[in-house]
C-alpha atoms as a PDB file:
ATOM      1  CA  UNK A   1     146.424 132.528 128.910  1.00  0.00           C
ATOM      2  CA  UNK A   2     145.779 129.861 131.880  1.00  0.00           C
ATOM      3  CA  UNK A   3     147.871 129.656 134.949  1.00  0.00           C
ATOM      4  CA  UNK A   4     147.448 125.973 135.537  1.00  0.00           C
ATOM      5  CA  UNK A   5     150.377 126.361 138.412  1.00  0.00           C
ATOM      6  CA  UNK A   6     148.615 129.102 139.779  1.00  0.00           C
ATOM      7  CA  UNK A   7     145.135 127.320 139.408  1.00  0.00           C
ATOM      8  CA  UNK A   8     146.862 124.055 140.643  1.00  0.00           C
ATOM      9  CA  UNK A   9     147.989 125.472 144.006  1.00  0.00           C
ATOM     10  CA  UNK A  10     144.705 127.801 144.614  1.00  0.00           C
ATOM     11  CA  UNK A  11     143.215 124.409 144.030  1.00  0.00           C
ATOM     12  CA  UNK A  12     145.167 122.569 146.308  1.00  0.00           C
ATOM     13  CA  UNK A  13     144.704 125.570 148.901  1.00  0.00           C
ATOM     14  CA  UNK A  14     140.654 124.905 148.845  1.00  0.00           C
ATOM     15  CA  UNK A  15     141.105 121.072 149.239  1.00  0.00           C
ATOM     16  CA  UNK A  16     143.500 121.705 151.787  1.00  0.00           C
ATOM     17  CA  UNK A  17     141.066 124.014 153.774  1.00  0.00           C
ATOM     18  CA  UNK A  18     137.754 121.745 153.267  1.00  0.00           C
ATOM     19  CA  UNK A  19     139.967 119.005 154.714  1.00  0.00           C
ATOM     20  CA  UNK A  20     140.722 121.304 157.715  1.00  0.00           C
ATOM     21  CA  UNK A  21     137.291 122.124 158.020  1.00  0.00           C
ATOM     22  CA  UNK A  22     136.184 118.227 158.004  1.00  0.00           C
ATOM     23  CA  UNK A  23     135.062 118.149 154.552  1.00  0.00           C
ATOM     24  CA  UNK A  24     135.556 114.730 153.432  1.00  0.00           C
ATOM     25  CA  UNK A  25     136.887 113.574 149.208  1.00  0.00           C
ATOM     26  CA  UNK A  26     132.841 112.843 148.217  1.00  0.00           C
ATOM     27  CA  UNK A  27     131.442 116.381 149.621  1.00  0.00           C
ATOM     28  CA  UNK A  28     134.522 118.363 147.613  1.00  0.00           C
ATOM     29  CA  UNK A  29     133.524 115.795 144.375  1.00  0.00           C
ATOM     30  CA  UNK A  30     129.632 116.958 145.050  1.00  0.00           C
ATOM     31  CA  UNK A  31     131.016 120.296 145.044  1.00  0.00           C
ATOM     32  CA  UNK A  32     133.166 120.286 142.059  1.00  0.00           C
ATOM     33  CA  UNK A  33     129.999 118.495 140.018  1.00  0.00           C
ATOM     34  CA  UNK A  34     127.752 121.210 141.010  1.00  0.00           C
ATOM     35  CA  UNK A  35     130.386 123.988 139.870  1.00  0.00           C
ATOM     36  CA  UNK A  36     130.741 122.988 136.937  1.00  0.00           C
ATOM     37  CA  UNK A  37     126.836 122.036 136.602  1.00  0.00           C
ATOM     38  CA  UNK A  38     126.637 125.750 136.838  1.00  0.00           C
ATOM     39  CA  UNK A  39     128.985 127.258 135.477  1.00  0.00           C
ATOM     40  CA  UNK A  40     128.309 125.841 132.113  1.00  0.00           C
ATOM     41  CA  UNK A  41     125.118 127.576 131.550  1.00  0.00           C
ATOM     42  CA  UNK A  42     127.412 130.778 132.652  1.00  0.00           C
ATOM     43  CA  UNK A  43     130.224 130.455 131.019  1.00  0.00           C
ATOM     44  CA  UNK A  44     131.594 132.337 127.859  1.00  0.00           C
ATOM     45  CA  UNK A  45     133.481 129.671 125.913  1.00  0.00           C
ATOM     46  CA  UNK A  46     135.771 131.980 123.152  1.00  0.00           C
ATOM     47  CA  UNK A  47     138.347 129.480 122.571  1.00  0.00           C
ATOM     48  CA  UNK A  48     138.295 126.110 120.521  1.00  0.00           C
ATOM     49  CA  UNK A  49     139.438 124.322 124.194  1.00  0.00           C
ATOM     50  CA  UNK A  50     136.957 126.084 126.056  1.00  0.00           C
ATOM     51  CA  UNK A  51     133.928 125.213 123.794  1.00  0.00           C
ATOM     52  CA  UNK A  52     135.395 121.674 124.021  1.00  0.00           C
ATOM     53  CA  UNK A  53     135.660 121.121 127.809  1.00  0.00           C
ATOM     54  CA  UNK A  54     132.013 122.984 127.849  1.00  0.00           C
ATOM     55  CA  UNK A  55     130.793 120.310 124.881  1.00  0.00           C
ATOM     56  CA  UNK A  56     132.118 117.708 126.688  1.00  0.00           C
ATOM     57  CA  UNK A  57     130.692 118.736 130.516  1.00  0.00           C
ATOM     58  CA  UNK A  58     127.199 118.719 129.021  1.00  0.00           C
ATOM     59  CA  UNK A  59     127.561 115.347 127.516  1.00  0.00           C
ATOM     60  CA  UNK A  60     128.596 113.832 130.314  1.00  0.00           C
ATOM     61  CA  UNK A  61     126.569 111.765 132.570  1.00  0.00           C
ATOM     62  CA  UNK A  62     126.299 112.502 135.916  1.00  0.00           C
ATOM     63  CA  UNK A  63     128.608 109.057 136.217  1.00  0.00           C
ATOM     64  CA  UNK A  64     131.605 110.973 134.422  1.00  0.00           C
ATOM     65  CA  UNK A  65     130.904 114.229 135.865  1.00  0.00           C
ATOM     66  CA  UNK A  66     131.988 112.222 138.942  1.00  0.00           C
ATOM     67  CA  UNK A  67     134.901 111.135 137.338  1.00  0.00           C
ATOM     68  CA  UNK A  68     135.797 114.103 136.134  1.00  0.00           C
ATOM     69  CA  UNK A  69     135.525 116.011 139.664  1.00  0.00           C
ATOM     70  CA  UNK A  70     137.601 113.064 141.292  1.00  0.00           C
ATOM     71  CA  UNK A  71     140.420 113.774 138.384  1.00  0.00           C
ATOM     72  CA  UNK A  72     140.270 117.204 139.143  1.00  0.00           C
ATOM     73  CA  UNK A  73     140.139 116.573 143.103  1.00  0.00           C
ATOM     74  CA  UNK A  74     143.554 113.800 142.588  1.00  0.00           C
ATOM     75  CA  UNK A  75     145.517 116.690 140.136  1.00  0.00           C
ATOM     76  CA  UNK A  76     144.761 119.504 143.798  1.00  0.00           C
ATOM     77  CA  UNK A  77     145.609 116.856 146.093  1.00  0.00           C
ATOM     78  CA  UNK A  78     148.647 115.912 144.024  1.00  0.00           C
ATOM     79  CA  UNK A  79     149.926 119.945 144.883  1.00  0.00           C
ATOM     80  CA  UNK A  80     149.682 119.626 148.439  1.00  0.00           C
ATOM     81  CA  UNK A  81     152.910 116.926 148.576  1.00  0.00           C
END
């Protein structure tokens, strides 16, 4: 089972350090796009949601890979208040 408070506020710790490091919103989105470029080709997907979300990443375009990571960067952010 997922922790999505847990992986919520670890998620809102690394936003919170890039920003203290000067790493601005597009760099983090670069970096979440990248992550899960490569994760996908490493990742184990047992569960019908898993095989979904890993369907779905390599459909994407790049375009919505984008919007994706800026969802994902808005849901950390979100934790931090």
């Amino acid at each position: 089972m997922v922790d999505i408070e847990g992986f919520r506020e670890r998620l809102a710790q690394r936003i919170e350090e890039g920003k203290q490091h000067g790493i601005s919103d597009e760099v983090m989105r670069e970096g979440i796009v990248n992550l899960g470029d490569i994760a996908v080709h490493f990742f184990k997907a047992d569960k019908p949601e898993e095989k979904l979300m890993k369907a779905l990443w390599e459909v994407s375009t790049e375009d919505e890979k984008k919007v994706l990571a800026n969802i994902l960067l808005r849901y950390g952010k979100q934790a931090l208040h």
